[in-house]
PDB file of N, CA and C in Angstrom:
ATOM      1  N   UNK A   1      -6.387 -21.657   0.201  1.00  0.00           N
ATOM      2  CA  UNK A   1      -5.527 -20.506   0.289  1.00  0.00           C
ATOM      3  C   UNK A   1      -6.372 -19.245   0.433  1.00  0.00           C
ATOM      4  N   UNK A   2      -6.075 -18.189   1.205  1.00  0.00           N
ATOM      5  CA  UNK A   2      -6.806 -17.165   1.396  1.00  0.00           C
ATOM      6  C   UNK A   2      -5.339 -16.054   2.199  1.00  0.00           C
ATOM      7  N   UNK A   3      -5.437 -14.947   1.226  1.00  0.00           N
ATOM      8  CA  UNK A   3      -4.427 -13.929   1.273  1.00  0.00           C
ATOM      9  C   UNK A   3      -5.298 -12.682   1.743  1.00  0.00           C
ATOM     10  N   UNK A   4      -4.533 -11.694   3.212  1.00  0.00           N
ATOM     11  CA  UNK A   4      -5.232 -10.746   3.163  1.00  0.00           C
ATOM     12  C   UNK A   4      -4.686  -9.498   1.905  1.00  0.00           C
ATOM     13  N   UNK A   5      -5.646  -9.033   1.691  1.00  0.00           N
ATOM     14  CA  UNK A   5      -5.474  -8.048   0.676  1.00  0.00           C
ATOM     15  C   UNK A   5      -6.089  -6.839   1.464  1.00  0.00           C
ATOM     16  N   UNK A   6      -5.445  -5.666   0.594  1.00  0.00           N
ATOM     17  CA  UNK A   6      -6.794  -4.159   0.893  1.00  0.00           C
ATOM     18  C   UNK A   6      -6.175  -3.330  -0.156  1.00  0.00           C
ATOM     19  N   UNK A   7      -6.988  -2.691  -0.554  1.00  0.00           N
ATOM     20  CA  UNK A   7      -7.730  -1.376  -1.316  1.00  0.00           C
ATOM     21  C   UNK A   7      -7.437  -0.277  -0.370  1.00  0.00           C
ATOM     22  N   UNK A   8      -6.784   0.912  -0.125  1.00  0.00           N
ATOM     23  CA  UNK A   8      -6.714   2.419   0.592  1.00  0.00           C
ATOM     24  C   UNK A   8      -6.375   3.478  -0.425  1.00  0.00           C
ATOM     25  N   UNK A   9      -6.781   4.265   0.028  1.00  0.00           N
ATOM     26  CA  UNK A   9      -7.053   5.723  -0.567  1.00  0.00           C
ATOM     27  C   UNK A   9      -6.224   6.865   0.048  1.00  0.00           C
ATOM     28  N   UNK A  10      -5.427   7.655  -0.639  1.00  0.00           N
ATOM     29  CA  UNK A  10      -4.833   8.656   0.391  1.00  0.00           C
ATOM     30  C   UNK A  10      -5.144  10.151  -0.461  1.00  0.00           C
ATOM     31  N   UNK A  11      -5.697  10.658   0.191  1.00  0.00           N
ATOM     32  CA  UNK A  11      -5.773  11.903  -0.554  1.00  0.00           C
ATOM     33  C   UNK A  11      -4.703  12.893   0.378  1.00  0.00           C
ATOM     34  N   UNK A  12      -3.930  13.758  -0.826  1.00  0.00           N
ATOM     35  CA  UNK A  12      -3.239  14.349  -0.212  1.00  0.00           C
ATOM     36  C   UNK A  12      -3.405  16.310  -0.562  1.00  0.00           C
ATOM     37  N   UNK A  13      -2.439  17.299  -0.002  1.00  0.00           N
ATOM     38  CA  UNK A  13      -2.525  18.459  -0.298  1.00  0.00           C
ATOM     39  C   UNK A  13      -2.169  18.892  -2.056  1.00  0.00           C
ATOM     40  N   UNK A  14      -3.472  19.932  -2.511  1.00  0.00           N
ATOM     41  CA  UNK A  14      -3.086  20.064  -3.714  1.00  0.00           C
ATOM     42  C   UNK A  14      -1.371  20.538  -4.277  1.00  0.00           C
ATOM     43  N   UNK A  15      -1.859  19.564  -5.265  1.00  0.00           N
ATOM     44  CA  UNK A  15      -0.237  19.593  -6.063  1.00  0.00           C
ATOM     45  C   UNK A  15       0.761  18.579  -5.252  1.00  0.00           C
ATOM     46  N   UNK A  16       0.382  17.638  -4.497  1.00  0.00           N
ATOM     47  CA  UNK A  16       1.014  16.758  -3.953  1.00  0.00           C
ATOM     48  C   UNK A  16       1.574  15.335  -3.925  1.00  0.00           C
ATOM     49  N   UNK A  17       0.379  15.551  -5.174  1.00  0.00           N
ATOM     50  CA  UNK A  17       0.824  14.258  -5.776  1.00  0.00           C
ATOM     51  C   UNK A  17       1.517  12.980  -6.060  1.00  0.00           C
ATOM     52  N   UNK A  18       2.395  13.624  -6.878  1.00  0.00           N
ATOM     53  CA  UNK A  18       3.889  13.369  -7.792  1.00  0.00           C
ATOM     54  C   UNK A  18       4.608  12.394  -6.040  1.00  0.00           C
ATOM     55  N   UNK A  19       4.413  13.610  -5.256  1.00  0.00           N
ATOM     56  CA  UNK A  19       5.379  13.311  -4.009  1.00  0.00           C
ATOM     57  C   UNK A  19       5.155  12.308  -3.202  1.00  0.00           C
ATOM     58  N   UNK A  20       3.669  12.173  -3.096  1.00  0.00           N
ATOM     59  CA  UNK A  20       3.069  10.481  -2.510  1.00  0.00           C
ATOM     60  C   UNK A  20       3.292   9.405  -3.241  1.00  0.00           C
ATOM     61  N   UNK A  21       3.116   9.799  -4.381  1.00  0.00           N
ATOM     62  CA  UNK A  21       3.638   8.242  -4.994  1.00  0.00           C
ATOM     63  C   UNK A  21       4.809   8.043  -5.202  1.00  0.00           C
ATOM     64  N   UNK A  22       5.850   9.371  -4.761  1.00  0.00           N
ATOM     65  CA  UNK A  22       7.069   8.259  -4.990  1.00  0.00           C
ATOM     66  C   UNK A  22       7.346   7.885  -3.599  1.00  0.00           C
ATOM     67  N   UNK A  23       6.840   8.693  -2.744  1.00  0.00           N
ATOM     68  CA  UNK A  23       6.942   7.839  -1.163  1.00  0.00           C
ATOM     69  C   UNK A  23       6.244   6.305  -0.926  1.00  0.00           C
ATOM     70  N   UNK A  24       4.955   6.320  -1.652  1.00  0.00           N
ATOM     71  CA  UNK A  24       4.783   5.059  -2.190  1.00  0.00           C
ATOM     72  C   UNK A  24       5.468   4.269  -2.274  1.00  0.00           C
ATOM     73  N   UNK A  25       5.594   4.542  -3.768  1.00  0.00           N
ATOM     74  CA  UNK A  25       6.790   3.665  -4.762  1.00  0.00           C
ATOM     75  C   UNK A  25       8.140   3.415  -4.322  1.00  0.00           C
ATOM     76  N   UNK A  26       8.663   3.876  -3.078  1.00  0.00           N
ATOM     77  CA  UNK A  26       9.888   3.551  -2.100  1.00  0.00           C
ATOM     78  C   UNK A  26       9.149   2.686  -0.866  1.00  0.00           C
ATOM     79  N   UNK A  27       8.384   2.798  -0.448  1.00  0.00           N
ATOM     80  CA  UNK A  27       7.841   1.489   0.420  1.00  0.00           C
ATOM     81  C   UNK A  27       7.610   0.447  -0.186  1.00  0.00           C
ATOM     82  N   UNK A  28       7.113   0.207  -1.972  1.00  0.00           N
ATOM     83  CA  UNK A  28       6.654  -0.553  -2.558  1.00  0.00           C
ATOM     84  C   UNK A  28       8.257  -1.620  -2.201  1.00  0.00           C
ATOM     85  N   UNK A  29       8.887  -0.575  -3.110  1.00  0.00           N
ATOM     86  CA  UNK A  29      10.284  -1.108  -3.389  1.00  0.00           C
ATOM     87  C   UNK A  29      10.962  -1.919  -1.832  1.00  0.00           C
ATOM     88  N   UNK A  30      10.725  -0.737  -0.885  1.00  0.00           N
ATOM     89  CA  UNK A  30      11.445  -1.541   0.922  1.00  0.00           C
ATOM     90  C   UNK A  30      10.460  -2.842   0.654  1.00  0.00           C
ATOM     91  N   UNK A  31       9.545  -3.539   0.391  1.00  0.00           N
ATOM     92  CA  UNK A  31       8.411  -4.581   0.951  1.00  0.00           C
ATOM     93  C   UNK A  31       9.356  -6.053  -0.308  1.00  0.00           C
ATOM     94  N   UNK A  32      10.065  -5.234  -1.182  1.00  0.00           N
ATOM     95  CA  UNK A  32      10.897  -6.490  -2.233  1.00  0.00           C
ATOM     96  C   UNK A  32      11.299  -7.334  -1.354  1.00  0.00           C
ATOM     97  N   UNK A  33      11.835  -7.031  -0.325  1.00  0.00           N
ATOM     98  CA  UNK A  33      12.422  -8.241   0.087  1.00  0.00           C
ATOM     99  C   UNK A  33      11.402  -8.719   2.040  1.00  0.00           C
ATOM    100  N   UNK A  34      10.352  -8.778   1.734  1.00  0.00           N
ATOM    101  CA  UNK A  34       9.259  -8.813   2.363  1.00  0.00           C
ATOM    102  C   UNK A  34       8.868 -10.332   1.809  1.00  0.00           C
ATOM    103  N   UNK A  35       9.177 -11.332   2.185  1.00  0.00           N
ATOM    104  CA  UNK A  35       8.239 -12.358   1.321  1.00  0.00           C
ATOM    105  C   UNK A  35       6.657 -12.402   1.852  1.00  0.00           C
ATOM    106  N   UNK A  36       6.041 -12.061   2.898  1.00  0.00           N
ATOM    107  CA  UNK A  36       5.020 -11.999   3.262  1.00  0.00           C
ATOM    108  C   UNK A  36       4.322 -10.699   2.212  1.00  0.00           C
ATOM    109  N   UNK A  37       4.623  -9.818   1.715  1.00  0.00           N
ATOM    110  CA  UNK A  37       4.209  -9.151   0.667  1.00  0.00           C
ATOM    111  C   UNK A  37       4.221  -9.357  -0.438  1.00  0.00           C
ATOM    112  N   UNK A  38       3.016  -9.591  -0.973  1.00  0.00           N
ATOM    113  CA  UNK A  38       3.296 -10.681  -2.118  1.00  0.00           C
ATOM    114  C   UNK A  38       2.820  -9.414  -3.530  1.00  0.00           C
ATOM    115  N   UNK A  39       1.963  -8.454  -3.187  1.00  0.00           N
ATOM    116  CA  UNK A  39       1.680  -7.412  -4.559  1.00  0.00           C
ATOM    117  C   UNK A  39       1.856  -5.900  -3.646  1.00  0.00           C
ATOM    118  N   UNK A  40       2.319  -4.874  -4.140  1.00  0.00           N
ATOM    119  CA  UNK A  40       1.945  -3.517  -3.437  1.00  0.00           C
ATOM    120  C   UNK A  40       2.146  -2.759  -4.795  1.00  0.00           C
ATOM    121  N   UNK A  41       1.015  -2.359  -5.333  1.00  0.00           N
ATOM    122  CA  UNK A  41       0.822  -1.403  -6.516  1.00  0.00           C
ATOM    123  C   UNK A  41       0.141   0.406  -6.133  1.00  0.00           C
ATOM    124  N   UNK A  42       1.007   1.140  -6.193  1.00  0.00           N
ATOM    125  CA  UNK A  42       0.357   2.173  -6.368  1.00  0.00           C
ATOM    126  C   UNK A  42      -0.142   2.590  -7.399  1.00  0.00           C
ATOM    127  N   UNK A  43      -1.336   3.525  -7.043  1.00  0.00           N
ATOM    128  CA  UNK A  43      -2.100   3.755  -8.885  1.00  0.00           C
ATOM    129  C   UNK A  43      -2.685   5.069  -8.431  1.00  0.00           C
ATOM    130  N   UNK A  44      -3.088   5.752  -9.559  1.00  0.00           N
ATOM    131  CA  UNK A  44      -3.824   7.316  -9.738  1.00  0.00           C
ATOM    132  C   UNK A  44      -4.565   7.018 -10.712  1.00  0.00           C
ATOM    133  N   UNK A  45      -5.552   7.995 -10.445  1.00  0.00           N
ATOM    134  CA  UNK A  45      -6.607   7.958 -11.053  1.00  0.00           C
ATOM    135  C   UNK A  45      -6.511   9.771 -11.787  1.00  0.00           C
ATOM    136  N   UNK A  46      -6.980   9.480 -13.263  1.00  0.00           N
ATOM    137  CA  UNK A  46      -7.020  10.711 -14.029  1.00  0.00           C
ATOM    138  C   UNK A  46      -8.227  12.035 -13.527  1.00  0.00           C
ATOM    139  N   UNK A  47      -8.902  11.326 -12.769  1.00  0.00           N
ATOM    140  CA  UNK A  47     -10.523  11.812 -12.085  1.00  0.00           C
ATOM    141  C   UNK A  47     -10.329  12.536 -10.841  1.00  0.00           C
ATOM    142  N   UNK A  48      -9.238  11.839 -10.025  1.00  0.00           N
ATOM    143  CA  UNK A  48      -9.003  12.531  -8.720  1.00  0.00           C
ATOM    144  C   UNK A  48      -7.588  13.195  -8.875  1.00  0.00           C
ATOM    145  N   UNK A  49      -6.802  14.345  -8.906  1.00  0.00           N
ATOM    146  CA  UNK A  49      -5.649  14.898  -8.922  1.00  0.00           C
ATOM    147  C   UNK A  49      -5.242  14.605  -7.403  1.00  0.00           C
ATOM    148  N   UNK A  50      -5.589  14.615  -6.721  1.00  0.00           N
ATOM    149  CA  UNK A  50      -5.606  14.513  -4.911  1.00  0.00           C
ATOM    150  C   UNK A  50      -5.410  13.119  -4.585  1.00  0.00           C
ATOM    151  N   UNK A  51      -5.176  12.296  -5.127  1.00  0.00           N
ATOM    152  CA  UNK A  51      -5.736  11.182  -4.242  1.00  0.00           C
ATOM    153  C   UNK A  51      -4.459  10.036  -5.333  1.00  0.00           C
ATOM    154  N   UNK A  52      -3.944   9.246  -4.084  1.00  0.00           N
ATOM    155  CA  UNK A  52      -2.972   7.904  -4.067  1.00  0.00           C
ATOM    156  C   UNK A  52      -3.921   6.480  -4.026  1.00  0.00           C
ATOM    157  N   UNK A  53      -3.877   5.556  -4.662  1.00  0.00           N
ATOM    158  CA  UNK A  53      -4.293   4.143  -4.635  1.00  0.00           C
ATOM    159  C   UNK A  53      -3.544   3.447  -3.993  1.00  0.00           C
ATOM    160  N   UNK A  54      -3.523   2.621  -3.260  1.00  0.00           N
ATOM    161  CA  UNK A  54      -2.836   1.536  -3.047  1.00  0.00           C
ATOM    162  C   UNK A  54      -3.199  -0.181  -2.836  1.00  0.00           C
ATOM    163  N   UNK A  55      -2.915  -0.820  -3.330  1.00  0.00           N
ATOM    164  CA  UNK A  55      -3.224  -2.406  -3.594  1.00  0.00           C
ATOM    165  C   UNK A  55      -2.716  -2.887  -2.646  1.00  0.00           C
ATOM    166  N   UNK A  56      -2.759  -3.575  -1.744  1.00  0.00           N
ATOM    167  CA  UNK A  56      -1.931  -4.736  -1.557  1.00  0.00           C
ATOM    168  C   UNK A  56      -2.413  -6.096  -1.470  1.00  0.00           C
ATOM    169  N   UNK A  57      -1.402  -7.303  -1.551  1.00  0.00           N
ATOM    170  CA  UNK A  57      -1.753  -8.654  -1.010  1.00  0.00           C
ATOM    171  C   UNK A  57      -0.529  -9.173  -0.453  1.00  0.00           C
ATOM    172  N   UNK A  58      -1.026  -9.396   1.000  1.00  0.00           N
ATOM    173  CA  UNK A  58      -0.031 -10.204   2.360  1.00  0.00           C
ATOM    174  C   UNK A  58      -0.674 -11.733   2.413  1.00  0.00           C
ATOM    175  N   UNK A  59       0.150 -12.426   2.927  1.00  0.00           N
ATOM    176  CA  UNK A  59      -0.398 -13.954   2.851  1.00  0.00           C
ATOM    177  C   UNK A  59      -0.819 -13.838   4.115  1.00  0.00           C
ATOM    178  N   UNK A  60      -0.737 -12.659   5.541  1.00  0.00           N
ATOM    179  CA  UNK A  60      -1.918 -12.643   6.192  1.00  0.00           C
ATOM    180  C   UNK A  60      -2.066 -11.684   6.834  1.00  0.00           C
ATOM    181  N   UNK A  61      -2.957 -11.114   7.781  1.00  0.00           N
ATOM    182  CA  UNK A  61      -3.107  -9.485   7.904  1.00  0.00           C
ATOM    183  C   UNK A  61      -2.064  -9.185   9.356  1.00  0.00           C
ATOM    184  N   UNK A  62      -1.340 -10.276   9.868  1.00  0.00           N
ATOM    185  CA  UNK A  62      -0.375 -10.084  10.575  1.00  0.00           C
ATOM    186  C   UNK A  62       0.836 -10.071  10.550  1.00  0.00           C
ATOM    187  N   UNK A  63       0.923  -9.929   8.934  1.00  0.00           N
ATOM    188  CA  UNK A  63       1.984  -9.734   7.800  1.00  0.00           C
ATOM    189  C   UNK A  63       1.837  -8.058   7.924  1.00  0.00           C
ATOM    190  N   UNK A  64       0.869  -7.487   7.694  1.00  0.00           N
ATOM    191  CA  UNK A  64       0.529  -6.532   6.857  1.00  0.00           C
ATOM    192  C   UNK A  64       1.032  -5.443   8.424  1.00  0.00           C
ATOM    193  N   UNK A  65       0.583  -5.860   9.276  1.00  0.00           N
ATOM    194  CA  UNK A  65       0.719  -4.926  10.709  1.00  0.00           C
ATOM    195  C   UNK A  65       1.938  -4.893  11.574  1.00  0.00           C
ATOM    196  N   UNK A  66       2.513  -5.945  10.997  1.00  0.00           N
ATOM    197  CA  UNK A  66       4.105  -6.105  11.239  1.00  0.00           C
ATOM    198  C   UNK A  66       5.095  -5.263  10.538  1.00  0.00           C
ATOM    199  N   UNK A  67       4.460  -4.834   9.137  1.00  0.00           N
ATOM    200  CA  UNK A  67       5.336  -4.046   8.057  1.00  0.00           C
ATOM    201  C   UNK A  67       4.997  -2.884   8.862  1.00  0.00           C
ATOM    202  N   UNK A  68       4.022  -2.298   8.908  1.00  0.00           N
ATOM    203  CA  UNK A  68       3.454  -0.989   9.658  1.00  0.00           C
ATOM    204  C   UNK A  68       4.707  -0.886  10.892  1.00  0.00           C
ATOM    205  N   UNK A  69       5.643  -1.653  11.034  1.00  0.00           N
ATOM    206  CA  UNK A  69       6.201  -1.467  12.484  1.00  0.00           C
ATOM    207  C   UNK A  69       7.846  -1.385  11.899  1.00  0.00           C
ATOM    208  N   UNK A  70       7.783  -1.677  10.840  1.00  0.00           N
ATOM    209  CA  UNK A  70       9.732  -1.357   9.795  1.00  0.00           C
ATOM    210  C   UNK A  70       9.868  -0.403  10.405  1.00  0.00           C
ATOM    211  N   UNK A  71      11.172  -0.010  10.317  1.00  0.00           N
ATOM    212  CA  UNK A  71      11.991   0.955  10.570  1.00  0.00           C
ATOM    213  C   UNK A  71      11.880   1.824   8.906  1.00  0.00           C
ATOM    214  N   UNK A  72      12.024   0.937   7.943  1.00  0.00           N
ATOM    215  CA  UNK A  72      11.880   1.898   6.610  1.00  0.00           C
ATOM    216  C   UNK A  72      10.237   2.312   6.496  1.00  0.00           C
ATOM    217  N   UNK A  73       9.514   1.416   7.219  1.00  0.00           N
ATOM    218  CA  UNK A  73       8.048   2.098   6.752  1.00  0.00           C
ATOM    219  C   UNK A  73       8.123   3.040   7.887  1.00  0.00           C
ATOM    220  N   UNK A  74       8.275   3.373   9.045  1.00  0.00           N
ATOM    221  CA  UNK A  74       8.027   4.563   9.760  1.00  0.00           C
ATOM    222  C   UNK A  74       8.739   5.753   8.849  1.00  0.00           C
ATOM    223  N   UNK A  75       9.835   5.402   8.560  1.00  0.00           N
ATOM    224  CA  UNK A  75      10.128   6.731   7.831  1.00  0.00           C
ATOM    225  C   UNK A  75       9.527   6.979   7.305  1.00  0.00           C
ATOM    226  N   UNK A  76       8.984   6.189   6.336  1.00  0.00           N
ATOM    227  CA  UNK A  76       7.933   7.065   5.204  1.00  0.00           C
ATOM    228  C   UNK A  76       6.933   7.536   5.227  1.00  0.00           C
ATOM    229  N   UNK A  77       6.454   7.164   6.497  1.00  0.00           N
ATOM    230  CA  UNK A  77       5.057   7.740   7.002  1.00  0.00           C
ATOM    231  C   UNK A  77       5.590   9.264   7.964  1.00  0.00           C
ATOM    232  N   UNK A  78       6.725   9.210   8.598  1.00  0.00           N
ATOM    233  CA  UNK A  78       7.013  10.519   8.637  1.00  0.00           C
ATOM    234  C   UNK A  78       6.893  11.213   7.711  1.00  0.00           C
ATOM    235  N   UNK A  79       7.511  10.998   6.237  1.00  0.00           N
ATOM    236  CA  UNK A  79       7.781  11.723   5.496  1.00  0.00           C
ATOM    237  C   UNK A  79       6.162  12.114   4.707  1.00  0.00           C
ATOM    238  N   UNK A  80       5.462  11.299   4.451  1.00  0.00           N
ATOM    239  CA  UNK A  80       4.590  10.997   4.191  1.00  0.00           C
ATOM    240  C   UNK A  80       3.164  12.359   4.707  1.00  0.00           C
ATOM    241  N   UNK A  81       3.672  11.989   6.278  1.00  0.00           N
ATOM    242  CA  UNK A  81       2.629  12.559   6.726  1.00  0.00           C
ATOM    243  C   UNK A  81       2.050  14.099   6.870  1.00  0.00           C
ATOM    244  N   UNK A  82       3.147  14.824   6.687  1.00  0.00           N
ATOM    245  CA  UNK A  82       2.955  16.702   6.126  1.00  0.00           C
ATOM    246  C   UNK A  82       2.066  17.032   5.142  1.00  0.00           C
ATOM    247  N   UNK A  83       1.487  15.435   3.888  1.00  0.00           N
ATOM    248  CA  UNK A  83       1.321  15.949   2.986  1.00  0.00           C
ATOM    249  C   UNK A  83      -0.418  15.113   2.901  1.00  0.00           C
ATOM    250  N   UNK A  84      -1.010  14.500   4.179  1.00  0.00           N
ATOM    251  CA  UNK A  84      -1.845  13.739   3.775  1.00  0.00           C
ATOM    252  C   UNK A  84      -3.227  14.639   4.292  1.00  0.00           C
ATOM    253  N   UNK A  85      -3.756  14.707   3.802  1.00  0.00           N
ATOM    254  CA  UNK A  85      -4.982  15.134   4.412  1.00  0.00           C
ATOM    255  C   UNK A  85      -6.312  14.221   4.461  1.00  0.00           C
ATOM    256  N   UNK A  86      -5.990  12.575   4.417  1.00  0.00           N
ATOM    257  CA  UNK A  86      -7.375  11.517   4.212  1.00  0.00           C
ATOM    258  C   UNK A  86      -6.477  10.575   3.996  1.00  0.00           C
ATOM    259  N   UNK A  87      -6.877   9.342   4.651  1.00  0.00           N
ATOM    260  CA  UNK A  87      -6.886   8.406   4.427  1.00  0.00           C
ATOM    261  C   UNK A  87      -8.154   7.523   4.317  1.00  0.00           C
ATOM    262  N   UNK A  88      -8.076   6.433   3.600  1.00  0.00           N
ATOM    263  CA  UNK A  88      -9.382   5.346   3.724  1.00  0.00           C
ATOM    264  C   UNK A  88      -9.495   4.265   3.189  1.00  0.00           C
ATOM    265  N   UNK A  89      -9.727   3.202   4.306  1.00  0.00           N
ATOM    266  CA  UNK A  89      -9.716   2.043   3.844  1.00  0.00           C
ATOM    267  C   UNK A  89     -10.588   1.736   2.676  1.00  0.00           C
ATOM    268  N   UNK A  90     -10.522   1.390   1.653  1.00  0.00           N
ATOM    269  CA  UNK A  90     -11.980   1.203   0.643  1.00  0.00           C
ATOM    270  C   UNK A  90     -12.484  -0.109   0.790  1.00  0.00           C
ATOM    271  N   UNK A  91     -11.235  -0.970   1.306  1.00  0.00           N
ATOM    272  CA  UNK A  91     -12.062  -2.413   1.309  1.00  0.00           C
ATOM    273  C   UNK A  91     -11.009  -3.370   1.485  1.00  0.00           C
ATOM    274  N   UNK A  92     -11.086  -4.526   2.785  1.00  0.00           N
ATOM    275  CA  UNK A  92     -10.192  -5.452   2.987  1.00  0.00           C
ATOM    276  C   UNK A  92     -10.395  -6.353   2.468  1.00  0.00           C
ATOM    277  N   UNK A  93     -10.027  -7.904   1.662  1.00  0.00           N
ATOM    278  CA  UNK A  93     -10.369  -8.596   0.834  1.00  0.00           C
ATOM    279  C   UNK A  93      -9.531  -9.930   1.477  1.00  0.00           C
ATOM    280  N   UNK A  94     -10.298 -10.873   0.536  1.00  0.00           N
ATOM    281  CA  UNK A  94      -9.713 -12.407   1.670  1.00  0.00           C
ATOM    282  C   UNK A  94      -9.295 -12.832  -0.557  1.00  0.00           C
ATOM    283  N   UNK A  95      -7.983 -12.870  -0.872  1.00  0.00           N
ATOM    284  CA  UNK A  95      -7.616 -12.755  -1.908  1.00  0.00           C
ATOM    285  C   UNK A  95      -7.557 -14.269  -2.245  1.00  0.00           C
ATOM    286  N   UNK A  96      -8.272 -15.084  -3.073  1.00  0.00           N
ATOM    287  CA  UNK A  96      -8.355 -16.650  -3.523  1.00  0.00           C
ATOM    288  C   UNK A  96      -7.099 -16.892  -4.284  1.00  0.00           C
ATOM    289  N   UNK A  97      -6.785 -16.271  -4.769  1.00  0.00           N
ATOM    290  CA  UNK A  97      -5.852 -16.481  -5.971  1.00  0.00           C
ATOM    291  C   UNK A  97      -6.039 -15.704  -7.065  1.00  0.00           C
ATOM    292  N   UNK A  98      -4.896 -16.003  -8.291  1.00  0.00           N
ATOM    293  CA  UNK A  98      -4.681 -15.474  -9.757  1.00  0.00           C
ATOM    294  C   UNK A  98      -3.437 -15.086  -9.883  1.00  0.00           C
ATOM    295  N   UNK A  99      -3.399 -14.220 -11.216  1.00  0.00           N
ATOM    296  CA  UNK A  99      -1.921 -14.001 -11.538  1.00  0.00           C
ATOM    297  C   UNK A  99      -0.941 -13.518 -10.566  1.00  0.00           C
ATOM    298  N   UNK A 100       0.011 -13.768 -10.494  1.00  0.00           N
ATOM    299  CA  UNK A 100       0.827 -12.813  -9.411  1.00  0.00           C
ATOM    300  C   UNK A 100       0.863 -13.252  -7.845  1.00  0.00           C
ATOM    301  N   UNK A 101      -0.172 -14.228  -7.486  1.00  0.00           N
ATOM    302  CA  UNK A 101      -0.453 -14.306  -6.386  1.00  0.00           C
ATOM    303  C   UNK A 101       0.015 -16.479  -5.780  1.00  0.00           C
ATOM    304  N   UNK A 102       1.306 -16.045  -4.957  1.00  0.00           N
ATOM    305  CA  UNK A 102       1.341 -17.558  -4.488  1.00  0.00           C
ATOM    306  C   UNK A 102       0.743 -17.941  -4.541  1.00  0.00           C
ATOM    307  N   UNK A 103       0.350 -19.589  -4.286  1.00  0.00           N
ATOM    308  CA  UNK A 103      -0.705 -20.797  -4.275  1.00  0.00           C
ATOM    309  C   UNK A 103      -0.034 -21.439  -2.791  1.00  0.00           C
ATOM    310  N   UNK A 104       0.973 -21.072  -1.959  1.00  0.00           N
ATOM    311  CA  UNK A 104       0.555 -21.383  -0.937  1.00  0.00           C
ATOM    312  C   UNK A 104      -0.605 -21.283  -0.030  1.00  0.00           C
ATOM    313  N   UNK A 105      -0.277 -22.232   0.975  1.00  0.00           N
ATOM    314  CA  UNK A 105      -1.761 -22.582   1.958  1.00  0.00           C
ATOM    315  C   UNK A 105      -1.815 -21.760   2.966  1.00  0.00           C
TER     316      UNK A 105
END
């Protein structure tokens, strides 16, 4: 079994925060009924005020580029996008397994 995963970074305009992650946290929510999306966690860090985390794990990265093409994820990247000033991949990952994560092949 091998899941694509990635690590991205969004830094956005000061005081912007609050507002990316709940644009986030509404894509998280559109991907529920995604079975090819198997984790999407947003996270902040106390260190960066600027800057969105995002987790994911797809069971494959043509999962992941297909979501990029929703009708609910374009919106949010409209909405999204007034407020981003960086994006960055930190790191794509070939995910083995563990908690949370199917054991399909």
């Amino acid at each position: 079994m091998s899941k694509f995963s990635l690590f991205g970074k969004f830094s956005v305009q000061e005081g912007e925060r609050d507002t990316m992650v709940e644009i986030l946290l509404e894509a998280a929510e559109s991907m529920e009924n995604v079975n090819e999306c198997e984790i999407y966690l947003v996270n902040i860090s106390e260190t960066e005020p600027n800057t969105v985390f995002v987790y994911e794990v797809w069971s494959n990265e043509t999962a992941h580029q297909a979501s990029l093409t929703l009708e609910a994820t374009q919106t949010l990247i409209k909405r999204a996008k007034p407020i981003i000033t960086g994006m960055e991949r930190i790191g794509t990952l070939q995910t083995r397994g563990g908690k949370g994560i199917s054991h399909d092949a």
